[in-house]
C-alpha atoms as a PDB file:
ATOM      1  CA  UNK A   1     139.284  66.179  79.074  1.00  0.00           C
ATOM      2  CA  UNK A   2     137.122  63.172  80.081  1.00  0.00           C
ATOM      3  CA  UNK A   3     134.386  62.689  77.911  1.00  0.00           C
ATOM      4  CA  UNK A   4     131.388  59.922  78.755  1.00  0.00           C
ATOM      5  CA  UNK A   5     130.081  58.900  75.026  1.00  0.00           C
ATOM      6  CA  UNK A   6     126.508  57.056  74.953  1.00  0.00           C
ATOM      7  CA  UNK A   7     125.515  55.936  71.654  1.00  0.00           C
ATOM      8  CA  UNK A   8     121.006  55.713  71.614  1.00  0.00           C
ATOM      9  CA  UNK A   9     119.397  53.994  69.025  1.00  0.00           C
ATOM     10  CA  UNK A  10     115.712  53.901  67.982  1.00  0.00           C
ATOM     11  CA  UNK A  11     112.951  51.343  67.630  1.00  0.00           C
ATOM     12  CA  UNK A  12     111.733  50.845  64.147  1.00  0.00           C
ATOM     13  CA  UNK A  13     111.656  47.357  63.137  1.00  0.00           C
ATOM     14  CA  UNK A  14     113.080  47.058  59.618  1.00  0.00           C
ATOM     15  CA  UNK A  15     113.705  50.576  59.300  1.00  0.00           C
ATOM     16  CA  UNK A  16     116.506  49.784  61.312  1.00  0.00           C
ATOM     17  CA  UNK A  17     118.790  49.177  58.214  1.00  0.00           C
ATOM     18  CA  UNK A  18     118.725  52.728  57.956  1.00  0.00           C
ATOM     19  CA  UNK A  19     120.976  53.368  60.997  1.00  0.00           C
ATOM     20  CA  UNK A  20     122.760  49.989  60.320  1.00  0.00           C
ATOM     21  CA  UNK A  21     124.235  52.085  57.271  1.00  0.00           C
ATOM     22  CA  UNK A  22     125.058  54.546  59.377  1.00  0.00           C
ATOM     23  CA  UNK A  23     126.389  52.839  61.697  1.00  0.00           C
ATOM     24  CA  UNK A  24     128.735  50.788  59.162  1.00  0.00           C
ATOM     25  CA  UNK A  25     130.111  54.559  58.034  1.00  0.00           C
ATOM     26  CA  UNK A  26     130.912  55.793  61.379  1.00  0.00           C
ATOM     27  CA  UNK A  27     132.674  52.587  62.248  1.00  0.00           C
ATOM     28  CA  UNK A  28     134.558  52.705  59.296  1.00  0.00           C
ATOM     29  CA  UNK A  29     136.048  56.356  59.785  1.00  0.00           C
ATOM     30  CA  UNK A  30     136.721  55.028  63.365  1.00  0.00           C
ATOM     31  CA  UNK A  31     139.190  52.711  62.182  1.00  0.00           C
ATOM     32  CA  UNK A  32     137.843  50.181  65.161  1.00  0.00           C
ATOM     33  CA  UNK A  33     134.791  48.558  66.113  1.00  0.00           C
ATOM     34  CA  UNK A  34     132.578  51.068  67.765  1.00  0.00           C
ATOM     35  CA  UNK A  35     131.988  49.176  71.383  1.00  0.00           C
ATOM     36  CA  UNK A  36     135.572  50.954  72.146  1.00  0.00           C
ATOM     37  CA  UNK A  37     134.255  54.223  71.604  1.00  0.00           C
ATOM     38  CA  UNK A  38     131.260  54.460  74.276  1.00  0.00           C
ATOM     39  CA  UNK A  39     130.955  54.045  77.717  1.00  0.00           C
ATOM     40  CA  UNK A  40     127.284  53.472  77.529  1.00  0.00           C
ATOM     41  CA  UNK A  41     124.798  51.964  74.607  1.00  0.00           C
ATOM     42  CA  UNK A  42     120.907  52.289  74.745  1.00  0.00           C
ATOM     43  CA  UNK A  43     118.412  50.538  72.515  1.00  0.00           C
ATOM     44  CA  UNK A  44     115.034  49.810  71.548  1.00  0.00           C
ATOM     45  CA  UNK A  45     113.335  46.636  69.703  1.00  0.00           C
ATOM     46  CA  UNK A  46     114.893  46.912  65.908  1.00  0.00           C
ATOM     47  CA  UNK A  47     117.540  49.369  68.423  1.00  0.00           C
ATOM     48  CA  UNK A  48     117.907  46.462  70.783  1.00  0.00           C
ATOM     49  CA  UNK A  49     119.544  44.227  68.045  1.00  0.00           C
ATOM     50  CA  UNK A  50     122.010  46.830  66.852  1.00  0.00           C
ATOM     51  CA  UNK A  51     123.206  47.434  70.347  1.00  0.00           C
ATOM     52  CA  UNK A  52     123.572  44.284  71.510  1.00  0.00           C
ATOM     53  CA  UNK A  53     125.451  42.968  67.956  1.00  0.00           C
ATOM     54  CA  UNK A  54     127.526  46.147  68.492  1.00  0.00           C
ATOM     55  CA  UNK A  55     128.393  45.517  71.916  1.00  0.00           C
ATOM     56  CA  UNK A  56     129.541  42.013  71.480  1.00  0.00           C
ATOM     57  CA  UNK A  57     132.100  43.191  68.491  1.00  0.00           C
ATOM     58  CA  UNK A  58     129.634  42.549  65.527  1.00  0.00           C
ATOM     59  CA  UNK A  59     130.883  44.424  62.921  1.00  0.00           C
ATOM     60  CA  UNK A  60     127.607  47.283  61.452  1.00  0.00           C
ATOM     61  CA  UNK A  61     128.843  45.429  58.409  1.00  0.00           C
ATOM     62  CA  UNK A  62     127.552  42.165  58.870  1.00  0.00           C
ATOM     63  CA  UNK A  63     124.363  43.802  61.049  1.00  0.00           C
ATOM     64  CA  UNK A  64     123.453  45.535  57.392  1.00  0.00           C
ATOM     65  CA  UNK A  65     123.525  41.659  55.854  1.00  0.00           C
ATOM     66  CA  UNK A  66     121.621  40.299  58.873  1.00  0.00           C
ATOM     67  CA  UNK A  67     119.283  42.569  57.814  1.00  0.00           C
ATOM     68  CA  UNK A  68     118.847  42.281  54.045  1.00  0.00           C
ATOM     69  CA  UNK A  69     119.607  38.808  54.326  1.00  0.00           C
ATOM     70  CA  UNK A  70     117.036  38.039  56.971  1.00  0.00           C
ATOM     71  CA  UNK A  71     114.315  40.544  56.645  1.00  0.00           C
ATOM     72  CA  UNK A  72     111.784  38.562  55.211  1.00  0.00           C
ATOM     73  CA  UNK A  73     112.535  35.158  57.710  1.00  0.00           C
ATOM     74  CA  UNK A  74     111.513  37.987  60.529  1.00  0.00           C
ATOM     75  CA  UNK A  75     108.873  39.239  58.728  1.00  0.00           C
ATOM     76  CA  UNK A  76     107.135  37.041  55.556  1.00  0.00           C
ATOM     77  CA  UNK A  77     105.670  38.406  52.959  1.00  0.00           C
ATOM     78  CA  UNK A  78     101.743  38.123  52.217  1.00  0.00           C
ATOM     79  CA  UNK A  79     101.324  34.213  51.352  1.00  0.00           C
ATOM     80  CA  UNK A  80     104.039  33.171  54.113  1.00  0.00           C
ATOM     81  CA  UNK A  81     101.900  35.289  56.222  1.00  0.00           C
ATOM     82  CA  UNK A  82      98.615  34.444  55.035  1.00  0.00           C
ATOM     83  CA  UNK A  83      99.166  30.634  55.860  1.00  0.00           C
ATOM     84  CA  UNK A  84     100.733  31.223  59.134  1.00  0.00           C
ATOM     85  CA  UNK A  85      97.914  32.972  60.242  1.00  0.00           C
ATOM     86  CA  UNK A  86      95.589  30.865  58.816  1.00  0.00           C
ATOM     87  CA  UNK A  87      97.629  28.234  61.075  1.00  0.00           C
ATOM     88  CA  UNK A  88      97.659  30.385  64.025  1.00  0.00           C
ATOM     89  CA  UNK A  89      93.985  31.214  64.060  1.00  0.00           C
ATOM     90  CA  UNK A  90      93.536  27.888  65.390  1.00  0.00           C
ATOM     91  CA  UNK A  91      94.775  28.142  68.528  1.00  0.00           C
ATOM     92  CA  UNK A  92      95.105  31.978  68.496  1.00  0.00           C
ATOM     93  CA  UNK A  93      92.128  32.760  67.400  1.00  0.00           C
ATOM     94  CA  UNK A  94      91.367  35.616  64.671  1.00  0.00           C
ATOM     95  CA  UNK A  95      93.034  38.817  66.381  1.00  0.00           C
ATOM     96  CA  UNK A  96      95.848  36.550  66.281  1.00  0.00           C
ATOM     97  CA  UNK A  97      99.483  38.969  65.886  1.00  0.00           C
ATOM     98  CA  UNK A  98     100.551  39.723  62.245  1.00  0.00           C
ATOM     99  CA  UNK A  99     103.533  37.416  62.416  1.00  0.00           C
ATOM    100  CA  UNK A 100     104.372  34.303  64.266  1.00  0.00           C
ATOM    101  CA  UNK A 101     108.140  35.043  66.480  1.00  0.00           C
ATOM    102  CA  UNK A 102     109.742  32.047  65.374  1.00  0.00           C
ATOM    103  CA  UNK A 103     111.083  33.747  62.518  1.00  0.00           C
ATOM    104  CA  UNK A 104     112.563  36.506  64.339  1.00  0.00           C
ATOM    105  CA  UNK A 105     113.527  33.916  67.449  1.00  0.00           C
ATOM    106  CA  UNK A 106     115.425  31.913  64.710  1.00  0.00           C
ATOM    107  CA  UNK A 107     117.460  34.788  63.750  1.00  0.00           C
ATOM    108  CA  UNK A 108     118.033  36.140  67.079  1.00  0.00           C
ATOM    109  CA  UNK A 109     119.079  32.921  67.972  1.00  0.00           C
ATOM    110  CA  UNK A 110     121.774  32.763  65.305  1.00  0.00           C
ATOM    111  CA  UNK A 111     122.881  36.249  65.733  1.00  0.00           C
ATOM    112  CA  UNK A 112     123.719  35.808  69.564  1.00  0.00           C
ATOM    113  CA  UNK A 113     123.726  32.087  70.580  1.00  0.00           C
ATOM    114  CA  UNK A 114     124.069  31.029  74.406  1.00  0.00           C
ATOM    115  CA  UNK A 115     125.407  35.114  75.036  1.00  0.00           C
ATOM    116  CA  UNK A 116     123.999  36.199  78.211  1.00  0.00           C
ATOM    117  CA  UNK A 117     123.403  39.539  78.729  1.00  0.00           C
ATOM    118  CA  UNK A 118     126.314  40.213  80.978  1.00  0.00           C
ATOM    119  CA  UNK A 119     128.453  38.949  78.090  1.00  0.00           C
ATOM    120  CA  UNK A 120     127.978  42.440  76.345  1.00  0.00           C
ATOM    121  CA  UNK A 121     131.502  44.788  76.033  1.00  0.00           C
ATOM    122  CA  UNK A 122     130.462  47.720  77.037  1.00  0.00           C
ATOM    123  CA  UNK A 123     127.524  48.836  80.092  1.00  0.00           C
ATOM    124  CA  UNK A 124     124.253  48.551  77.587  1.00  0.00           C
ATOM    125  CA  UNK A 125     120.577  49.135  78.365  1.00  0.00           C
ATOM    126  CA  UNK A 126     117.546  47.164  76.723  1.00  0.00           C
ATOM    127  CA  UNK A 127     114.126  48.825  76.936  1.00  0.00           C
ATOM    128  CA  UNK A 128     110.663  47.054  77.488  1.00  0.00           C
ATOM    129  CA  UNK A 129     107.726  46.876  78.974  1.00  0.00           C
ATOM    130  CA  UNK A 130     106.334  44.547  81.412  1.00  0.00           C
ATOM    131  CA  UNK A 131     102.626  44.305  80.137  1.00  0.00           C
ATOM    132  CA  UNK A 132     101.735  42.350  83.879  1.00  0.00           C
ATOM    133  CA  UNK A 133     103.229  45.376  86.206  1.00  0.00           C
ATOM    134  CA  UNK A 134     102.469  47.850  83.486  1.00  0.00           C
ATOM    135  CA  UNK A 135     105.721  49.246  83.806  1.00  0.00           C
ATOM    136  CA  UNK A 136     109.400  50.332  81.531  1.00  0.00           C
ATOM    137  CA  UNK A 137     111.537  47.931  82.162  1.00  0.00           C
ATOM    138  CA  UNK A 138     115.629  49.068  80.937  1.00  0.00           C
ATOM    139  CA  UNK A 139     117.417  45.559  81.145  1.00  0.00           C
ATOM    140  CA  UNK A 140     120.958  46.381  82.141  1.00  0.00           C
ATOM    141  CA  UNK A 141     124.140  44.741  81.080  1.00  0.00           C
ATOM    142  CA  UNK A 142     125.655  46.186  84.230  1.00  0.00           C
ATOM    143  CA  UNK A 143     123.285  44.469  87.356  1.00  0.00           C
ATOM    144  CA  UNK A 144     123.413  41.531  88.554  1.00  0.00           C
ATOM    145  CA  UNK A 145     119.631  40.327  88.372  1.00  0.00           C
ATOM    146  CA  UNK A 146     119.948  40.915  84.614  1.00  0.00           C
ATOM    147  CA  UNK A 147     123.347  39.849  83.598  1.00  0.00           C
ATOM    148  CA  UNK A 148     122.435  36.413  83.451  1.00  0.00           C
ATOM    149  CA  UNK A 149     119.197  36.470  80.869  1.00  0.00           C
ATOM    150  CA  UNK A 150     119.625  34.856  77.775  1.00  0.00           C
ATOM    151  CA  UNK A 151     120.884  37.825  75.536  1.00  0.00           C
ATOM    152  CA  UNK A 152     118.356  36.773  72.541  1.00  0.00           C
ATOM    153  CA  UNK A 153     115.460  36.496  75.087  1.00  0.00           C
ATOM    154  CA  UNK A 154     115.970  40.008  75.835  1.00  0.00           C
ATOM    155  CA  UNK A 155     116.184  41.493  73.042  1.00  0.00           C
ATOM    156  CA  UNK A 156     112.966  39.640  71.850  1.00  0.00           C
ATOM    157  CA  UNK A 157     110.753  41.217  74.323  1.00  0.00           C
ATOM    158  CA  UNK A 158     112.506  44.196  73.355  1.00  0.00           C
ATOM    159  CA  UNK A 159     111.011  44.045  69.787  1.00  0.00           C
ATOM    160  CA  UNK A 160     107.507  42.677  70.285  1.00  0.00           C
ATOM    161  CA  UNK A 161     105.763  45.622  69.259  1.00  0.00           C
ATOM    162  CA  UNK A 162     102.177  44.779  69.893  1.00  0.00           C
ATOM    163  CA  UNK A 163      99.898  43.917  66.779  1.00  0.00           C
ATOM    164  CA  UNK A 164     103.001  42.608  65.141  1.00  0.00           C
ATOM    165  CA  UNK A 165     103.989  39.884  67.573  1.00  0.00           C
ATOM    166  CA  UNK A 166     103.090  38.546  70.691  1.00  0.00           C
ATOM    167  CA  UNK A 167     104.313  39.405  73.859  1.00  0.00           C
ATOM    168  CA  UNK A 168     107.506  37.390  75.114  1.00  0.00           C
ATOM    169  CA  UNK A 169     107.642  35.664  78.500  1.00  0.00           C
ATOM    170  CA  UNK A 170     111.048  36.327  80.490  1.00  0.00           C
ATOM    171  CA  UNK A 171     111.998  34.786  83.825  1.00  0.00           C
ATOM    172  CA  UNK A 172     112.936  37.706  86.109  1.00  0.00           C
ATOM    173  CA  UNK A 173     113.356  36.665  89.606  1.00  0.00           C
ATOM    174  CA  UNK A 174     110.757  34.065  90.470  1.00  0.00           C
ATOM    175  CA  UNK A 175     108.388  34.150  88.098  1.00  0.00           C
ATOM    176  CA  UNK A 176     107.896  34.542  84.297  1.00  0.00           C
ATOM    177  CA  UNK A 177     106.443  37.879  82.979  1.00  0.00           C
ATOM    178  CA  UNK A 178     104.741  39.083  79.206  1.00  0.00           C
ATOM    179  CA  UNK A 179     106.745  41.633  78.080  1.00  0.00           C
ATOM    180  CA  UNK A 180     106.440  43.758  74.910  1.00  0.00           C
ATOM    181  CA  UNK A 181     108.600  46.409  72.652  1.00  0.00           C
ATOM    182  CA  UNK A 182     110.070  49.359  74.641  1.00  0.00           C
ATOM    183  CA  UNK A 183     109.036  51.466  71.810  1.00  0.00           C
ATOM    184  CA  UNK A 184     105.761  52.183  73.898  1.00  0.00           C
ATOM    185  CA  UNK A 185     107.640  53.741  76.786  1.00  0.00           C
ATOM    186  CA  UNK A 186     110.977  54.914  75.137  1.00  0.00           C
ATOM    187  CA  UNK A 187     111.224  54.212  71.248  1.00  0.00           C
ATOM    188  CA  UNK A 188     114.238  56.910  71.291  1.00  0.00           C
ATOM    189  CA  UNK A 189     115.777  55.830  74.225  1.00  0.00           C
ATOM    190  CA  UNK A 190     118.484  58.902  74.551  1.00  0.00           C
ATOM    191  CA  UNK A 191     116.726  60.295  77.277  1.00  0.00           C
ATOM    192  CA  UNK A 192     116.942  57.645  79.221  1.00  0.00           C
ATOM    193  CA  UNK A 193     120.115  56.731  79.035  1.00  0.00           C
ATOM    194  CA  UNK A 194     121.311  60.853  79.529  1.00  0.00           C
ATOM    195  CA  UNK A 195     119.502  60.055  82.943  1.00  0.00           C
ATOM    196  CA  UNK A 196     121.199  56.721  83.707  1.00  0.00           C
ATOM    197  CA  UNK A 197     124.929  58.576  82.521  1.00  0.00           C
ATOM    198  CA  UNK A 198     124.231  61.074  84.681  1.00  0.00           C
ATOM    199  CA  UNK A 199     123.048  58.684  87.795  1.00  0.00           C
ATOM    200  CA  UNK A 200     126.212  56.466  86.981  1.00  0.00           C
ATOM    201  CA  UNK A 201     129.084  58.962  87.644  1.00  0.00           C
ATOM    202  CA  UNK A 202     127.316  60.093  90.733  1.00  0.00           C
ATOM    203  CA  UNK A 203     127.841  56.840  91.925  1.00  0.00           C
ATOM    204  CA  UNK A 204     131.645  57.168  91.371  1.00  0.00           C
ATOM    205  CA  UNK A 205     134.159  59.366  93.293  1.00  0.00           C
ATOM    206  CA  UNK A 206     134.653  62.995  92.446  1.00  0.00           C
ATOM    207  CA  UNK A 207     138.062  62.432  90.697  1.00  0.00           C
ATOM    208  CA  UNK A 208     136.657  60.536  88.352  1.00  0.00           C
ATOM    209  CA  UNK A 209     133.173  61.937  87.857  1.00  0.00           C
ATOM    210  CA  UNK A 210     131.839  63.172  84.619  1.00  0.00           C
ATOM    211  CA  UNK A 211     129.900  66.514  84.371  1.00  0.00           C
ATOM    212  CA  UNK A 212     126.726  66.325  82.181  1.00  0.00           C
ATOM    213  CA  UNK A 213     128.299  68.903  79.929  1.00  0.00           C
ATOM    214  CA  UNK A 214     130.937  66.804  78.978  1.00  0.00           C
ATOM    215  CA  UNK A 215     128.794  63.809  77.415  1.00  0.00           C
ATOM    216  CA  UNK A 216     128.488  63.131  74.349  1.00  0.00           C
ATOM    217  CA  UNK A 217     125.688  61.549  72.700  1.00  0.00           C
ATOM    218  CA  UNK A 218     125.202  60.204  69.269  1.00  0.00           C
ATOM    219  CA  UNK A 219     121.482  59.391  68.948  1.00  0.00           C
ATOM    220  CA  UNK A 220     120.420  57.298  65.540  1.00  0.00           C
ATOM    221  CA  UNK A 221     116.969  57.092  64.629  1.00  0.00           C
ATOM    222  CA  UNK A 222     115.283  54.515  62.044  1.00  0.00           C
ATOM    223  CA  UNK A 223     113.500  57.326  59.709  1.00  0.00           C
ATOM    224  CA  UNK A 224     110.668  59.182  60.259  1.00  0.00           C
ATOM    225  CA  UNK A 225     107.249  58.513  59.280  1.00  0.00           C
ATOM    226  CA  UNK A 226     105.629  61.144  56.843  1.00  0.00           C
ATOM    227  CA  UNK A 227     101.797  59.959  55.894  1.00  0.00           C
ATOM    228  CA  UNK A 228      99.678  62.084  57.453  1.00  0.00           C
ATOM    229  CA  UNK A 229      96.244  60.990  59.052  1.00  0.00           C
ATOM    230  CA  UNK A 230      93.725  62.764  57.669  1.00  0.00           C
ATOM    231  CA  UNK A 231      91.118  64.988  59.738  1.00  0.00           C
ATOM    232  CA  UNK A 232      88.210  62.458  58.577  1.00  0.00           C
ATOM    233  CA  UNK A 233      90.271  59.729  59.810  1.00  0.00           C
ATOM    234  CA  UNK A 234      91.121  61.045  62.694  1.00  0.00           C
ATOM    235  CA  UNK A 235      87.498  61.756  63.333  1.00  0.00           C
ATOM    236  CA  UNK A 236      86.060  57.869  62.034  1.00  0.00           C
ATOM    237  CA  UNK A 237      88.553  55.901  63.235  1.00  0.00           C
ATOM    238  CA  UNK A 238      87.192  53.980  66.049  1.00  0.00           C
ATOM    239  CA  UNK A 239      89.436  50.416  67.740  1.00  0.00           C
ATOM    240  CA  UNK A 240      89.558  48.420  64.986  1.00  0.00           C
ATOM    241  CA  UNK A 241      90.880  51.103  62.420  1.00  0.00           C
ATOM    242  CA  UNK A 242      93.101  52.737  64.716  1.00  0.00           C
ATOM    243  CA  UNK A 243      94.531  49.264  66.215  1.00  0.00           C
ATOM    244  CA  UNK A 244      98.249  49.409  63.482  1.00  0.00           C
ATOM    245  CA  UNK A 245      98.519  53.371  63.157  1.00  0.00           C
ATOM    246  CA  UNK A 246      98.310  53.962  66.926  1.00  0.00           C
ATOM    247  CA  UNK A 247     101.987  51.991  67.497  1.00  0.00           C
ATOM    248  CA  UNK A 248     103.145  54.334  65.063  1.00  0.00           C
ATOM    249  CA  UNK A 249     101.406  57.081  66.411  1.00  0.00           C
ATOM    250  CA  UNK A 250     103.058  56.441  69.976  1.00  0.00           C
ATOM    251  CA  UNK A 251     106.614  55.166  68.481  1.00  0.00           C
ATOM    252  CA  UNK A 252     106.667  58.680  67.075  1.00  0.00           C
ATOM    253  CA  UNK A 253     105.358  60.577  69.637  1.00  0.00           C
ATOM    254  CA  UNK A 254     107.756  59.402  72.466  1.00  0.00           C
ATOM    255  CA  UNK A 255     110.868  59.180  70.008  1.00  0.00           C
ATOM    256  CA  UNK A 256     109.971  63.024  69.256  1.00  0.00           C
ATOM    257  CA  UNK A 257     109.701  63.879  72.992  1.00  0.00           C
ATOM    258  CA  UNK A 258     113.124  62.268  74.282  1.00  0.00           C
ATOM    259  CA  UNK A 259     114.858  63.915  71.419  1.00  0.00           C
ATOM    260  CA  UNK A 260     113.827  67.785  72.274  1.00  0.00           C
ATOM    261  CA  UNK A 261     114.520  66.351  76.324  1.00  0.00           C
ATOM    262  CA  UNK A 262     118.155  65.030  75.254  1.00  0.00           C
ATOM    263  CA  UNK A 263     118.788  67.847  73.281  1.00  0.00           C
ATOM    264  CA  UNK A 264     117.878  70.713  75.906  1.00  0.00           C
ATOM    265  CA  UNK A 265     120.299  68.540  78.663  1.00  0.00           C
ATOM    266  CA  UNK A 266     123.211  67.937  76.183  1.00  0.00           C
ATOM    267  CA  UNK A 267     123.148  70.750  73.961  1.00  0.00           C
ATOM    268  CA  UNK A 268     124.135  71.100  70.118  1.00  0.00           C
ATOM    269  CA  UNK A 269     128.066  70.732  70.288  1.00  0.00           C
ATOM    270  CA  UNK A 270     127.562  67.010  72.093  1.00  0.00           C
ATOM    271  CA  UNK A 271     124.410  66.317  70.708  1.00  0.00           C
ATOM    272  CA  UNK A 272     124.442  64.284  67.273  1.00  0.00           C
ATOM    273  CA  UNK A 273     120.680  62.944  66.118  1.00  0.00           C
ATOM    274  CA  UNK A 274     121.313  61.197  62.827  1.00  0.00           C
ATOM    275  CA  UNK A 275     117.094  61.029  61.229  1.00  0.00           C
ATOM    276  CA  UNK A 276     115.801  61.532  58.076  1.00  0.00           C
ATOM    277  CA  UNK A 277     111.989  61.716  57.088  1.00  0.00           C
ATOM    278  CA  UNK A 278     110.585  58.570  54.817  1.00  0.00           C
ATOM    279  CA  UNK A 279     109.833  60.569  52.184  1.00  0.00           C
ATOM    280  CA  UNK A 280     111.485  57.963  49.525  1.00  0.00           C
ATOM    281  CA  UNK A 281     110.930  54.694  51.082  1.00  0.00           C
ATOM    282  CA  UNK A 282     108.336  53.019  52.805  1.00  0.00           C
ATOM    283  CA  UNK A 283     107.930  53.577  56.673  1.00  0.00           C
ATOM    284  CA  UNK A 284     106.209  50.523  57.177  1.00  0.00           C
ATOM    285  CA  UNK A 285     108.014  48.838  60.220  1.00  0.00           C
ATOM    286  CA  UNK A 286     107.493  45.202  58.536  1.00  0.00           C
ATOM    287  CA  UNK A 287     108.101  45.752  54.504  1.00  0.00           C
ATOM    288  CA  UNK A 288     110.861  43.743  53.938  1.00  0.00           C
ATOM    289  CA  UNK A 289     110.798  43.466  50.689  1.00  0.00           C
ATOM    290  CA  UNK A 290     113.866  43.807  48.116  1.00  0.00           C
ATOM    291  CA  UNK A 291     112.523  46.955  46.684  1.00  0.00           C
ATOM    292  CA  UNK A 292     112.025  48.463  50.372  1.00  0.00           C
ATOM    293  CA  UNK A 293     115.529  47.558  51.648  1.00  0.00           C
ATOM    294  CA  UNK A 294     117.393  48.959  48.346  1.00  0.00           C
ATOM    295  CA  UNK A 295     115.028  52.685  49.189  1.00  0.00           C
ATOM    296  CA  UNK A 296     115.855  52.310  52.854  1.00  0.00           C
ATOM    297  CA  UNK A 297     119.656  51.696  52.018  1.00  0.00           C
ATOM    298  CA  UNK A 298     119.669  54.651  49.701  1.00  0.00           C
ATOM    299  CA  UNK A 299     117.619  57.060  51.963  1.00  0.00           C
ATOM    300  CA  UNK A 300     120.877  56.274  54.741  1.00  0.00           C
ATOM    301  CA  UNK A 301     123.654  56.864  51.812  1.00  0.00           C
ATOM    302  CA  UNK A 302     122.232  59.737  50.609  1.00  0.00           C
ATOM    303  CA  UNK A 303     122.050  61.521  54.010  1.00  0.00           C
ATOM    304  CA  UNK A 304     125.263  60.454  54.612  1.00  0.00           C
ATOM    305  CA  UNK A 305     126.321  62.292  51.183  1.00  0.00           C
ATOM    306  CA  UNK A 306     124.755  65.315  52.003  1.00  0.00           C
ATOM    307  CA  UNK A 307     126.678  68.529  52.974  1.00  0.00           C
ATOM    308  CA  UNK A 308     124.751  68.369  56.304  1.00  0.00           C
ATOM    309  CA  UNK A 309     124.918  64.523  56.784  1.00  0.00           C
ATOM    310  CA  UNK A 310     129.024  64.846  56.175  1.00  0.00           C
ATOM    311  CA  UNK A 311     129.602  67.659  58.740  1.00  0.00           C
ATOM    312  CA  UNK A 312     127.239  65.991  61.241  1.00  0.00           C
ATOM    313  CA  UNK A 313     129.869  62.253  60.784  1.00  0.00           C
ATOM    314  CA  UNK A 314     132.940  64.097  60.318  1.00  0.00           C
ATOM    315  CA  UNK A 315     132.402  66.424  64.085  1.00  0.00           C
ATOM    316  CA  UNK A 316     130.990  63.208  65.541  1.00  0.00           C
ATOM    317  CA  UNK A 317     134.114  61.247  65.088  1.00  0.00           C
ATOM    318  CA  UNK A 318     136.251  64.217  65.896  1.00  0.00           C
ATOM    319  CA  UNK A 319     134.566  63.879  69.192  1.00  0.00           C
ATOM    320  CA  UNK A 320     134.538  60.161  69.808  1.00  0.00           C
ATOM    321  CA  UNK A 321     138.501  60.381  68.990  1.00  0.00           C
ATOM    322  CA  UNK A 322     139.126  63.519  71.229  1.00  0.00           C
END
């Protein structure tokens, strides 16, 4: 039986250490890296730099260390961050972003090099959002006017989750464009790429097509966040107080939303959504911090040591090695 396997993985910013565990697991019971196992990848800012690492035959292994070892270059801690901004207010003036992108540039940078894009193993979407057309933009491996962008370019827009950094120019066609994190259109972006899967194997002949109820999607998300905004909050709250919780707000709202549309299209027996709730870790997107990564490390383990976590890894790989 011909199976077409997309992996999805969330926005989430540092949070994203969570699925690089899991990740790391289900490439280990693979046996192989895990760009030989899909025929289509999908991600979103922090989701962005798993896919693309993945895709080009980064081991999850070394994407865990990228993350614990450069966690705090991408995002400082509070005198780093005090004294950049201090720096920035200058010529940024004081609604400046929380972090200056030359941290996370610099590790992009080092991560991927001179890859382009098009360099990528296996068909792979990158979501963001063009600020200027006000418009989702899915950068794809596959086409042409994309497959020549700077691979760390793209996956810097990807993650510029507004507040946190500032937006990222890209070249597309003739002119240059602000773009931000995809996490405001498509934080999950499963959905998404069920819809480009599907619009894919229409395009090839009937021989060779794959039905929709033979896909298989493994969706990962990043945690999810469990403070709750009270109802005097909710009711006080005017721009400035709302200006940080409302990208989490959204990030969670449209990462619930393509998860209950993925699910309905794929159903349970090819549907695997790997999430836990941050109920023993911070769900900060930017705490970097040792005593954050070590919870976030052991929030992944522990789901993957759970009866449910165990079944859910075990039936996925069954079904990647059909």
């Amino acid at each position: 039986m011909n199976q077409y396997r997309i992996l999805s993985l969330d926005g989430g910013g540092i949070r994203g250490l969570i699925t690089a565990v899991w990740l790391a697991e289900l490439e280990k019971q693979l046996g192989k890296p895990i760009h030989n196992f899909f025929e289509l990848m999908s991600g979103t800012s922090t989701g962005s730099i798993l896919a693309s690492g993945l895709a080009l035959g980064i081991p999850a292994q070394e994407i865990i260390d990228l993350y614990r070892n450069k966690g705090t270059t991408i995002f400082p801690g509070a005198a780093s961050r005090l004294w950049s901004r201090v720096t920035r207010t200058l010529t940024e003036g004081v609604s400046a972003p929380k972090y200056s992108p030359d941290g996370l540039e610099k590790c992009l940078q080092g991560a991927f090099g001179k890859k382009t894009l098009g360099s990528l193993k296996v068909p792979t979407m990158i979501f963001s959002y063009n600020v200027f057309t006000r418009e989702p933009v899915a950068f794809k491996s596959y086409q042409d006017r994309f497959s020549d962008m700077p691979l760390w370019e793209v996956v810097r827009a990807s993650c510029s989750a507004p507040t946190y950094f500032p937006s990222m120019m890209l070249k597309v066609g003739r002119s240059k464009q602000p773009f931000i994190d995809g996490g405001v259109a498509a934080n999950n972006p499963s959905a998404c790429a069920v819809a480009e899967g599907i619009a894919i194997n229409t395009k090839v002949k009937k021989a060779n097509r794959v039905e929709v109820d033979d896909f298989v999607l493994a969706s990962f998300g990043t945690g999810s966040t469990t403070r709750p905004i009270s109802h005097e909050e909710s009711q006080k709250w005017g721009a400035l107080e709302w200006a940080v919780p409302i990208i989490d707000v959204l990030f969670d709202g449209s990462t619930d939303t393509s998860d209950y549309v993925a699910r309905q299209i794929i159903g349970d027996d090819n549907y695997f959504r790997f999430q836990i709730p941050l109920d023993k870790a911070y769900d900060d997107m930017d705490r970097a911090d040792e005593v954050n990564l070590n919870a976030l490390m052991g929030a992944a383990e522990s789901h993957l040591h759970s009866k449910d976590g165990t079944a859910m890894m075990k039936k996925l790989v069954q079904k990647l090695t059909k």
